[in-house]
Protein backbone atom coordinates (compact mmCIF):
# COMPACT_ATOMS: atom_id res chain seq x y z
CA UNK A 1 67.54 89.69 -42.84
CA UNK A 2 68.31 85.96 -43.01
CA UNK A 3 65.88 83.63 -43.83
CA UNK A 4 66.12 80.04 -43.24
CA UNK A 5 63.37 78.67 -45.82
CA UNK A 6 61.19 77.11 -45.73
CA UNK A 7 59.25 78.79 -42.66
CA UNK A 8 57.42 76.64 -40.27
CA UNK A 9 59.82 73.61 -40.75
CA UNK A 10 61.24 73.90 -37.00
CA UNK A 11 64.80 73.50 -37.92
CA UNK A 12 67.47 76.73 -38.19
CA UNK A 13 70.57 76.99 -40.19
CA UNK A 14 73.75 77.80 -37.88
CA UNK A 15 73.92 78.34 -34.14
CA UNK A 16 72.47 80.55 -32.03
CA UNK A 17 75.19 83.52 -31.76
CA UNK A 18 76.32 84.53 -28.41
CA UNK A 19 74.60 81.69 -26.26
CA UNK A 20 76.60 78.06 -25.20
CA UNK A 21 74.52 75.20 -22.97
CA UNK A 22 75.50 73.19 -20.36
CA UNK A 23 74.07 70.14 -18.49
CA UNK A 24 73.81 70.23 -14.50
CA UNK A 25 75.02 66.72 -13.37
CA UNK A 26 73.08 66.55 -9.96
CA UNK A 27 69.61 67.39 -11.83
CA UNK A 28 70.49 66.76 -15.60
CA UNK A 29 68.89 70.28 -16.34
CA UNK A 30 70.10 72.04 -19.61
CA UNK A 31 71.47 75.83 -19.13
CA UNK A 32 71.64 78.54 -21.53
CA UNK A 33 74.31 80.68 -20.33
CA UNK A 34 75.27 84.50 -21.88
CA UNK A 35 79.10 83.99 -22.33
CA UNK A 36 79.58 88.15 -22.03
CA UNK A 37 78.07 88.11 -18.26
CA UNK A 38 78.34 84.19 -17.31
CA UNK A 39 74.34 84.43 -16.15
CA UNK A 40 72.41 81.78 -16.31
CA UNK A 41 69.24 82.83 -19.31
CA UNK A 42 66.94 79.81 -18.82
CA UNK A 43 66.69 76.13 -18.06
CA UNK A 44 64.91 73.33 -19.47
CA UNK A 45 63.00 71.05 -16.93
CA UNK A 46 62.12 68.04 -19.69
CA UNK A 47 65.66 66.88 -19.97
CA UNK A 48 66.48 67.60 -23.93
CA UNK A 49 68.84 69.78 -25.34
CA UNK A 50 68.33 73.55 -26.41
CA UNK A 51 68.15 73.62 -30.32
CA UNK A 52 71.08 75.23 -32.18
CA UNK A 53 72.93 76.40 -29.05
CA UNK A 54 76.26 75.64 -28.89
CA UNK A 55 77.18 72.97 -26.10
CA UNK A 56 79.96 73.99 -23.82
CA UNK A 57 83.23 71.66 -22.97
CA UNK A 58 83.02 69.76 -19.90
């Protein structure tokens, strides 16, 4: 198991595996998107960026 010490810091080491982010333009929501299906996983609403997910080209 990895371990990204110490615990309870909020930070991770590496990216998220298997997830990229994108920013809508018309409502400057953030997107998590599963790159295997191209669905949509979740949005953020407060305008910041997902941590450690990779951001896709624009």
């Amino acid at each position: 198991m990895a371990t990204n010490p110490p615990a309870g810091d909020g930070h991770r080491n590496g990216a998220v595996r298997n997830r990229t982010q994108f920013q809508n333009p018309n409502n400057s929501i953030w997107y998590k998107r599963d790159p295997d299906t191209g669905r949509i996983m979740d949005g953020k609403s407060d305008g910041t960026k997902f941590k450690g997910v990779r951001r896709e080209k624009s």
